[in-house]
PDB file of N, CA and C in Angstrom:
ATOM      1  N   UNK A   1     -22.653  26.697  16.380  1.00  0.00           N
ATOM      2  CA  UNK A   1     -22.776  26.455  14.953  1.00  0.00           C
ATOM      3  C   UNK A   1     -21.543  25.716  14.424  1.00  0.00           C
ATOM      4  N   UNK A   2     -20.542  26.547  14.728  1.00  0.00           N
ATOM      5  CA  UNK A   2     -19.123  25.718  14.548  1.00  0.00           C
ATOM      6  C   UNK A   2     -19.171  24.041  14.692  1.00  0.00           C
ATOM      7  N   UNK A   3     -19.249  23.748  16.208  1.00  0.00           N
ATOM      8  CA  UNK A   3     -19.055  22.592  16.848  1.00  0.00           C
ATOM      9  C   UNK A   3     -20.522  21.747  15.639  1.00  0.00           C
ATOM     10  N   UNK A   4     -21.900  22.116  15.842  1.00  0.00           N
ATOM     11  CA  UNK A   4     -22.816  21.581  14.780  1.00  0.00           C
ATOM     12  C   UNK A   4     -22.035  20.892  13.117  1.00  0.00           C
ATOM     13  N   UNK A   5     -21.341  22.300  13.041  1.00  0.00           N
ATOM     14  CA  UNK A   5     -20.777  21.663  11.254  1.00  0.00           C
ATOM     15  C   UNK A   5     -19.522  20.406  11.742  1.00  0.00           C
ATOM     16  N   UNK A   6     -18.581  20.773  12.687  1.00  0.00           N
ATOM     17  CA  UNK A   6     -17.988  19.447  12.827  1.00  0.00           C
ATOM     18  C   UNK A   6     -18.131  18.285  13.310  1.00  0.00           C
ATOM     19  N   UNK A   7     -19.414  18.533  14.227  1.00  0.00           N
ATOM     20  CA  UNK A   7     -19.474  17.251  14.672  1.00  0.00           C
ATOM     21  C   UNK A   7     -20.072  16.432  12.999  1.00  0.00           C
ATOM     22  N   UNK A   8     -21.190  16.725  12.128  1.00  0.00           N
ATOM     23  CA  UNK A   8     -21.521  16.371  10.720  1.00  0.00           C
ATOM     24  C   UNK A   8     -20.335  16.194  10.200  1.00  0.00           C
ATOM     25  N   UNK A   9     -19.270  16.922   9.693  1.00  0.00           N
ATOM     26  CA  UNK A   9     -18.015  16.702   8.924  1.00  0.00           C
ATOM     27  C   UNK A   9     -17.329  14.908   9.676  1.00  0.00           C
ATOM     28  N   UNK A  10     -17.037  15.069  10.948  1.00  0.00           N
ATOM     29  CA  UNK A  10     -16.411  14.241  11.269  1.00  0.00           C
ATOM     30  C   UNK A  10     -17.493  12.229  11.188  1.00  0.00           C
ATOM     31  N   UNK A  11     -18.506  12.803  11.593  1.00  0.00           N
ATOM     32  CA  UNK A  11     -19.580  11.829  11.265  1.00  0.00           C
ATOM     33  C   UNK A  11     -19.547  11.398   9.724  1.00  0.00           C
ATOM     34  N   UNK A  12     -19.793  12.114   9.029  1.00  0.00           N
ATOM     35  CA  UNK A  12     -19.933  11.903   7.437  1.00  0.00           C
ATOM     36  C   UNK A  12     -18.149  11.487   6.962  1.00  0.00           C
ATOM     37  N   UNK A  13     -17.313  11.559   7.638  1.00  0.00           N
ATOM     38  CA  UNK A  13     -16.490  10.765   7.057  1.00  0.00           C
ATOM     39  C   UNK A  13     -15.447   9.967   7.979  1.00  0.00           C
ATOM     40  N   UNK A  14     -16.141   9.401   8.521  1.00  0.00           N
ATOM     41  CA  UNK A  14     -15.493   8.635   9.801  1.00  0.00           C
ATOM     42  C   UNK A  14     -14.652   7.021   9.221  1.00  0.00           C
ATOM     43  N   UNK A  15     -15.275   6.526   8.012  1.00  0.00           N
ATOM     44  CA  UNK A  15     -14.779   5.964   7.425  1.00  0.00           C
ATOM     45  C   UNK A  15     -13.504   6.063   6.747  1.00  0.00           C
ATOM     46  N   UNK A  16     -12.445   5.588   6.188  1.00  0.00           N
ATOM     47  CA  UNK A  16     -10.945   5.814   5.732  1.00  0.00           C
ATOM     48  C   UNK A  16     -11.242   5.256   3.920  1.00  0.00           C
ATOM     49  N   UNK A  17     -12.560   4.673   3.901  1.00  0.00           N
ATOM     50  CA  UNK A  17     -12.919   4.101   2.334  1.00  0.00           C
ATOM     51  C   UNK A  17     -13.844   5.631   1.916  1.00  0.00           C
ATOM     52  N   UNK A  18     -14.758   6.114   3.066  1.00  0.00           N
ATOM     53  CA  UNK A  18     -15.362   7.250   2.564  1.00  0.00           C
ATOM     54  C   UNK A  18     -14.707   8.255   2.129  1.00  0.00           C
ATOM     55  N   UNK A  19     -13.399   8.524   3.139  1.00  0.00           N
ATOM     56  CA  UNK A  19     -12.180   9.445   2.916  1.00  0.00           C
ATOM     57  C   UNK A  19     -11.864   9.185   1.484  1.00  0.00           C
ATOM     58  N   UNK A  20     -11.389   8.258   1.160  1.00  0.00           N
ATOM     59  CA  UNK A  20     -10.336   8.151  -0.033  1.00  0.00           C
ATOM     60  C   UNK A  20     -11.601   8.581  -1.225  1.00  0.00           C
ATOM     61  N   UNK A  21     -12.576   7.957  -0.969  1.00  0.00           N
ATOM     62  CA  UNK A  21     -13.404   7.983  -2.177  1.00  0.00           C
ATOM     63  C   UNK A  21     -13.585   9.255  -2.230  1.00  0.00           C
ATOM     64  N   UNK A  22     -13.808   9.957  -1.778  1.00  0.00           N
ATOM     65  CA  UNK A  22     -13.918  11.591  -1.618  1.00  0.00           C
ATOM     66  C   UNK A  22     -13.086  12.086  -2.413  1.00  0.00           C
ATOM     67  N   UNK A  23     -11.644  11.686  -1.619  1.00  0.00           N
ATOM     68  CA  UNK A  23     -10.388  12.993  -2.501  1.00  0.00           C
ATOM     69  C   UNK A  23     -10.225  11.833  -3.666  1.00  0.00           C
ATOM     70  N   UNK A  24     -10.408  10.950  -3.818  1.00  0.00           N
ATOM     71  CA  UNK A  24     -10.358  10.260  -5.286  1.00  0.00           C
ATOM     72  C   UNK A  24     -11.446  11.174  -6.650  1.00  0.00           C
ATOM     73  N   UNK A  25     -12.784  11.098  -6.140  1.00  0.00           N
ATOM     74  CA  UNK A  25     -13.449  11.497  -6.847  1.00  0.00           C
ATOM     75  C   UNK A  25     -13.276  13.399  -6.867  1.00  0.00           C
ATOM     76  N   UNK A  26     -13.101  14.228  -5.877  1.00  0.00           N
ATOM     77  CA  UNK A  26     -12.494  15.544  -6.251  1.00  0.00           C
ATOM     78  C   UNK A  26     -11.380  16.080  -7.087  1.00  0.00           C
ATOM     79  N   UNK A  27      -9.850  14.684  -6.798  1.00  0.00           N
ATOM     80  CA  UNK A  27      -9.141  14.855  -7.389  1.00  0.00           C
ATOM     81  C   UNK A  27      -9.510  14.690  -9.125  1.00  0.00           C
ATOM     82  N   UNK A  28     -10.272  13.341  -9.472  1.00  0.00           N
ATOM     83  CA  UNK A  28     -10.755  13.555 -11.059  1.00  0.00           C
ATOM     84  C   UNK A  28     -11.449  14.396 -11.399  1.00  0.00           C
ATOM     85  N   UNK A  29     -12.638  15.441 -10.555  1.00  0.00           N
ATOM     86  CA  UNK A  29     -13.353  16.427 -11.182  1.00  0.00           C
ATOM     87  C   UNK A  29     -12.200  17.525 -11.438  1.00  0.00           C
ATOM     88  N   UNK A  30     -11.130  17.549 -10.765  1.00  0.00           N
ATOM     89  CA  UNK A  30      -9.836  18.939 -10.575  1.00  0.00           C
ATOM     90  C   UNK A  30      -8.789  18.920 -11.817  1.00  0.00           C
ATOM     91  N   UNK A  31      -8.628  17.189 -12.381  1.00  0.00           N
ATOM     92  CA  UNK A  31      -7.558  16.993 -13.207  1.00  0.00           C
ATOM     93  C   UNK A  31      -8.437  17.246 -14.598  1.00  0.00           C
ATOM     94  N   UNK A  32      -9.818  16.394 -14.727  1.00  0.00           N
ATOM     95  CA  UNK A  32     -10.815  16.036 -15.927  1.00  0.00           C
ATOM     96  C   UNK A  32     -11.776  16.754 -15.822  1.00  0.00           C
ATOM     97  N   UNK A  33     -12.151  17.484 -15.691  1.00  0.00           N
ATOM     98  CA  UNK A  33     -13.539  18.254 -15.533  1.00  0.00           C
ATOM     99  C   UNK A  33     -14.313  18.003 -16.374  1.00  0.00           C
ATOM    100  N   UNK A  34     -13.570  17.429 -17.599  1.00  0.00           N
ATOM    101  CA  UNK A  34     -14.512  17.129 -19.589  1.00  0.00           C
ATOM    102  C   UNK A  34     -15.456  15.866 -18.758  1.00  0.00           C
ATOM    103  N   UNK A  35     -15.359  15.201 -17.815  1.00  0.00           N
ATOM    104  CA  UNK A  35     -16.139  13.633 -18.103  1.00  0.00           C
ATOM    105  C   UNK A  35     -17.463  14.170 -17.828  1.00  0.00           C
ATOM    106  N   UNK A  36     -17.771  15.080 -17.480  1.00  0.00           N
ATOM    107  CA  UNK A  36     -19.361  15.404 -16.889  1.00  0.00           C
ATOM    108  C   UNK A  36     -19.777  16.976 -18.222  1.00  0.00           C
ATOM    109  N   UNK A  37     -18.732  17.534 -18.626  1.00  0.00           N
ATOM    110  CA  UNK A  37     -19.007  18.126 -19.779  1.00  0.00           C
ATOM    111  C   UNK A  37     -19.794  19.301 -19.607  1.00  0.00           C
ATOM    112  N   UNK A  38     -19.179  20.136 -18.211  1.00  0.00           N
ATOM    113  CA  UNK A  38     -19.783  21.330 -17.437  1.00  0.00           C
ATOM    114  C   UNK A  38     -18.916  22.090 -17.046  1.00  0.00           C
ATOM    115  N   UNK A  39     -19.184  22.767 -15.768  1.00  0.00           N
ATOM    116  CA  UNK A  39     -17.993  23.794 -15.431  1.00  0.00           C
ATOM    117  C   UNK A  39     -17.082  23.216 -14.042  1.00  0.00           C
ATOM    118  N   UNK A  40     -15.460  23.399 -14.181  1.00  0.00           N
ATOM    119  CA  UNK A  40     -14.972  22.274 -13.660  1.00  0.00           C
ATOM    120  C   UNK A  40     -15.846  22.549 -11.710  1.00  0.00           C
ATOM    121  N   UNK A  41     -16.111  23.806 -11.347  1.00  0.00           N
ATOM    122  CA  UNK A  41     -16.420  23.650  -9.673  1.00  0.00           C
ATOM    123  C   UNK A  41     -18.195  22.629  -9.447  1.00  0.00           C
ATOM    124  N   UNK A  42     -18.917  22.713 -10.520  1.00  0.00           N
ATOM    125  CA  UNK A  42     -19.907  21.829 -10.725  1.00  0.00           C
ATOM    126  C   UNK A  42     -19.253  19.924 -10.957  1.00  0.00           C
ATOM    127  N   UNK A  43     -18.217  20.157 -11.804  1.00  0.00           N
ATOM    128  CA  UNK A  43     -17.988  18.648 -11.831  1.00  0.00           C
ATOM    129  C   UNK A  43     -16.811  18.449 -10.565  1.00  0.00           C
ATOM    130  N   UNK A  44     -16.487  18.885  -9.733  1.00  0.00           N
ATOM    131  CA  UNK A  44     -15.838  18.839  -8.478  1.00  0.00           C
ATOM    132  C   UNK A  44     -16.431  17.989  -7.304  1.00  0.00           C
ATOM    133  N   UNK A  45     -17.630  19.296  -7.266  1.00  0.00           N
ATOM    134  CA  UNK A  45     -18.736  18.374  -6.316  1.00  0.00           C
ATOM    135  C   UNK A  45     -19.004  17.594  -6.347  1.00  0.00           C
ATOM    136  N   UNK A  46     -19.866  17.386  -7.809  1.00  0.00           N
ATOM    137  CA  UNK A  46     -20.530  16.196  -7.873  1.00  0.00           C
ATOM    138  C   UNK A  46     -19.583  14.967  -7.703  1.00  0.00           C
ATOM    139  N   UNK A  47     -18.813  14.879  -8.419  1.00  0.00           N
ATOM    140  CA  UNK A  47     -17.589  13.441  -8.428  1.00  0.00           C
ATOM    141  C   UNK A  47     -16.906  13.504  -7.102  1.00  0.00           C
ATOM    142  N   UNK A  48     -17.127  14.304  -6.124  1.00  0.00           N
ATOM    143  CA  UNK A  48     -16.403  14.152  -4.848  1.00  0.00           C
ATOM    144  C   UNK A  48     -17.690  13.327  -4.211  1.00  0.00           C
ATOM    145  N   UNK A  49     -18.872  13.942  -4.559  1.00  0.00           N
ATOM    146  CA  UNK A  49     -20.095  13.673  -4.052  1.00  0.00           C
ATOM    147  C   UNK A  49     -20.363  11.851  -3.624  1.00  0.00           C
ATOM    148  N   UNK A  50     -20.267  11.732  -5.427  1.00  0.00           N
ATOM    149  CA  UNK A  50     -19.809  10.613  -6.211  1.00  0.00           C
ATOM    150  C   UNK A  50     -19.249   9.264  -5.502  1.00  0.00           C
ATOM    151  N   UNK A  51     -17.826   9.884  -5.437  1.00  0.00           N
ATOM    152  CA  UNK A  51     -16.850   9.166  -4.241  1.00  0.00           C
ATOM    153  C   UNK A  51     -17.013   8.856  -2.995  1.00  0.00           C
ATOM    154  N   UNK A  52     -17.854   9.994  -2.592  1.00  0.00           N
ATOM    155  CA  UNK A  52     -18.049   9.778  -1.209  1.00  0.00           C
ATOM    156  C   UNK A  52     -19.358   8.340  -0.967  1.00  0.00           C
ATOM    157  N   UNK A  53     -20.281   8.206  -2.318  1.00  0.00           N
ATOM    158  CA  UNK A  53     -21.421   7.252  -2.266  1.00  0.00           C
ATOM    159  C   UNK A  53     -20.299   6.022  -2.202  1.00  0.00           C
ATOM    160  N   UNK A  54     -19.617   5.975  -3.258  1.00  0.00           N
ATOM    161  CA  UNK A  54     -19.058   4.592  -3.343  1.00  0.00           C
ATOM    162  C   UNK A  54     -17.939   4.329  -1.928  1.00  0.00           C
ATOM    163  N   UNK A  55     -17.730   5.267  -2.006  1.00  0.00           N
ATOM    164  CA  UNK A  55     -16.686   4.806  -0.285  1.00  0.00           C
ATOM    165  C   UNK A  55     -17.887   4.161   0.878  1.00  0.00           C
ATOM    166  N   UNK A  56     -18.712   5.025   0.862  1.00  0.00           N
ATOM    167  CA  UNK A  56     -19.717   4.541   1.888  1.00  0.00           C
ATOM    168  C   UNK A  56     -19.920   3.448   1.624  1.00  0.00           C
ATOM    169  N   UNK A  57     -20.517   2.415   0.348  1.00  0.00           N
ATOM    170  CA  UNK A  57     -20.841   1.649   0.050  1.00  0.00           C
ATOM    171  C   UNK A  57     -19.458   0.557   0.120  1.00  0.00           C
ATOM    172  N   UNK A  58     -18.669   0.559  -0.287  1.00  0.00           N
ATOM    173  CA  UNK A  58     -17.351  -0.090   0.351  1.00  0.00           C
ATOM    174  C   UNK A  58     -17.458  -0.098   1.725  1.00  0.00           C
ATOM    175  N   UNK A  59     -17.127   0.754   2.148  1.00  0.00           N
ATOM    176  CA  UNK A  59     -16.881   0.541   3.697  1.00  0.00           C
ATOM    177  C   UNK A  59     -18.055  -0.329   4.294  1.00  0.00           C
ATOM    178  N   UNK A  60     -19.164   0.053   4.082  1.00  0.00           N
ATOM    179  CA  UNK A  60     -20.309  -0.800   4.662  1.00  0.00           C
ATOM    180  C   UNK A  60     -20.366  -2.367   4.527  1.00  0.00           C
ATOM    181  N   UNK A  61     -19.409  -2.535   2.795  1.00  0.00           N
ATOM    182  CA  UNK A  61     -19.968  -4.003   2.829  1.00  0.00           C
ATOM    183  C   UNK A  61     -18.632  -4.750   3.153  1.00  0.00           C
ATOM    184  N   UNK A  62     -16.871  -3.789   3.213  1.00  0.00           N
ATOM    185  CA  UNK A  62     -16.392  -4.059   3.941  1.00  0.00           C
ATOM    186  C   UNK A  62     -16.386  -4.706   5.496  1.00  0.00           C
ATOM    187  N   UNK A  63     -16.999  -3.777   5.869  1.00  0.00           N
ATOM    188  CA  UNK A  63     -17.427  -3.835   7.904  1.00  0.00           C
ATOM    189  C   UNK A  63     -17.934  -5.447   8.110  1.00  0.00           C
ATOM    190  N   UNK A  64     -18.799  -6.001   6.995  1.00  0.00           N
ATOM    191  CA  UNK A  64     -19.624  -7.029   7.120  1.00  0.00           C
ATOM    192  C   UNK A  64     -20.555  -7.032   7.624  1.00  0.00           C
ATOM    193  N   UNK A  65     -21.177  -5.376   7.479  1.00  0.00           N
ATOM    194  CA  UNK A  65     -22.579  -5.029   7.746  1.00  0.00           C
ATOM    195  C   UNK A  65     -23.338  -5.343   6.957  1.00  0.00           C
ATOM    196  N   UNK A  66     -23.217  -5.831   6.049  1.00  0.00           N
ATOM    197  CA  UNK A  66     -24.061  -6.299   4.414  1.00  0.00           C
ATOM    198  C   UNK A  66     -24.841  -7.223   4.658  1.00  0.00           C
ATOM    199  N   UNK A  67     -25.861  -7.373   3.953  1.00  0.00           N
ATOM    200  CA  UNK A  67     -26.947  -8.772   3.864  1.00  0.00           C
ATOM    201  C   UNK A  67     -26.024  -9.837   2.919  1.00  0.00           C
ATOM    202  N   UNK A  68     -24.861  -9.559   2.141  1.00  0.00           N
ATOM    203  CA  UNK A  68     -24.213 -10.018   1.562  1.00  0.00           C
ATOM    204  C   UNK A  68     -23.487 -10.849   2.300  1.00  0.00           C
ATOM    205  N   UNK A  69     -22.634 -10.592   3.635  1.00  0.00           N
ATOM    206  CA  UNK A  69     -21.579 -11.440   4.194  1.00  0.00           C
ATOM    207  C   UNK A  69     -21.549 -11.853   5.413  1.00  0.00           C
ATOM    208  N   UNK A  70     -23.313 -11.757   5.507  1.00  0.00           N
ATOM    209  CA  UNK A  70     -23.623 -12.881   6.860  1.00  0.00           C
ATOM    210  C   UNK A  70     -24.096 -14.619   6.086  1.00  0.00           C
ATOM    211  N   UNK A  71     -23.756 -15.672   7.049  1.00  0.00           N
ATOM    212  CA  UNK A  71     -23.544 -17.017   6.236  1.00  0.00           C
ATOM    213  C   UNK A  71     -24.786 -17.421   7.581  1.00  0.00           C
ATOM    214  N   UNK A  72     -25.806 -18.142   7.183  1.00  0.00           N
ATOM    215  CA  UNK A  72     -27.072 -18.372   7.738  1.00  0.00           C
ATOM    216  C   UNK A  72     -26.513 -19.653   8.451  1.00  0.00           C
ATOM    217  N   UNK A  73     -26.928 -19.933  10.293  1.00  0.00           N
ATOM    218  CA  UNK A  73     -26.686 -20.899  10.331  1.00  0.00           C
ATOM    219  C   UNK A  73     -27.691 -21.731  10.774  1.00  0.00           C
ATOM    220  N   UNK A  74     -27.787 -23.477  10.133  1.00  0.00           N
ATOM    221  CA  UNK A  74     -28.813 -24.366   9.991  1.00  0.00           C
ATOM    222  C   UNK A  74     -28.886 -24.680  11.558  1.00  0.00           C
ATOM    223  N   UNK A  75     -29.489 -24.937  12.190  1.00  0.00           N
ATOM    224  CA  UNK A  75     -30.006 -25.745  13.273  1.00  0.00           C
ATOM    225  C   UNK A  75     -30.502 -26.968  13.214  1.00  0.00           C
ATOM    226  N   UNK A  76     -29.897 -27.858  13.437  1.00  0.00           N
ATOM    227  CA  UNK A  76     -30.762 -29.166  13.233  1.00  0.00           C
ATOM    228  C   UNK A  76     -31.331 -29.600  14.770  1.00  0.00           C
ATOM    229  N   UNK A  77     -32.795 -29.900  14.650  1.00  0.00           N
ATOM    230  CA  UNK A  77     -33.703 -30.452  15.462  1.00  0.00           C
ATOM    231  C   UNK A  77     -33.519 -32.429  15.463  1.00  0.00           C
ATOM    232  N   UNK A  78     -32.958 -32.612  16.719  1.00  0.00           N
ATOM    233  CA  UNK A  78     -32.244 -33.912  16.728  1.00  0.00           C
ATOM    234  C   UNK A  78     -32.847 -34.546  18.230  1.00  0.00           C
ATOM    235  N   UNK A  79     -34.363 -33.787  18.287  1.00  0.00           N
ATOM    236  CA  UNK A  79     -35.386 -34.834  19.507  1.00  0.00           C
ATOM    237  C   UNK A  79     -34.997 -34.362  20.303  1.00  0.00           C
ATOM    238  N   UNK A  80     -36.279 -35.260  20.960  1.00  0.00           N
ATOM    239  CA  UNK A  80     -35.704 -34.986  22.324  1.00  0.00           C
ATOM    240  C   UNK A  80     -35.849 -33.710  23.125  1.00  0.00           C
ATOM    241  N   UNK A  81     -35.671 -33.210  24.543  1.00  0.00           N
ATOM    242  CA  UNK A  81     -36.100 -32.142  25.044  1.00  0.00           C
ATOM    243  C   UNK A  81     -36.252 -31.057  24.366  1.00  0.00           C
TER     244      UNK A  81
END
């Protein structure tokens, strides 16, 4: 069971953009708890939660895994065999 939860922990944040976004977004639910206008261990989660979407999403389009930052290349047909 142990080894199950870490191998998930270490998977789910194998990234260093997922990392930060994480303790970025925990650290504002810990300092601000008012921006979500609940109880601060509810606005913890969620904005760590939060962080952790947008790190993923960084890191991914970082990597140049994106449909965004591949550049198509033309082939020109110039005869012949």
């Amino acid at each position: 069971m142990l080894r199950n939860l870490l191998i998930l922990l270490l998977t789910l944040f194998q990234d260093k953009y997922v990392r930060t976004g994480t303790l970025v977004g925990i650290i504002i639910g810990i300092w601000n708890p008012e921006i979500l206008q609940g109880e601060q261990g509810k606005s913890v989660i969620i904005l760590g939660f939060v962080g952790w979407g947008i790190g993923a999403f960084l890191g991914y389009y970082r990597n140049g895994n994106s449909q965004f930052t591949k550049k198509r290349k033309f082939k020109v047909f110039q005869g012949g065999k």
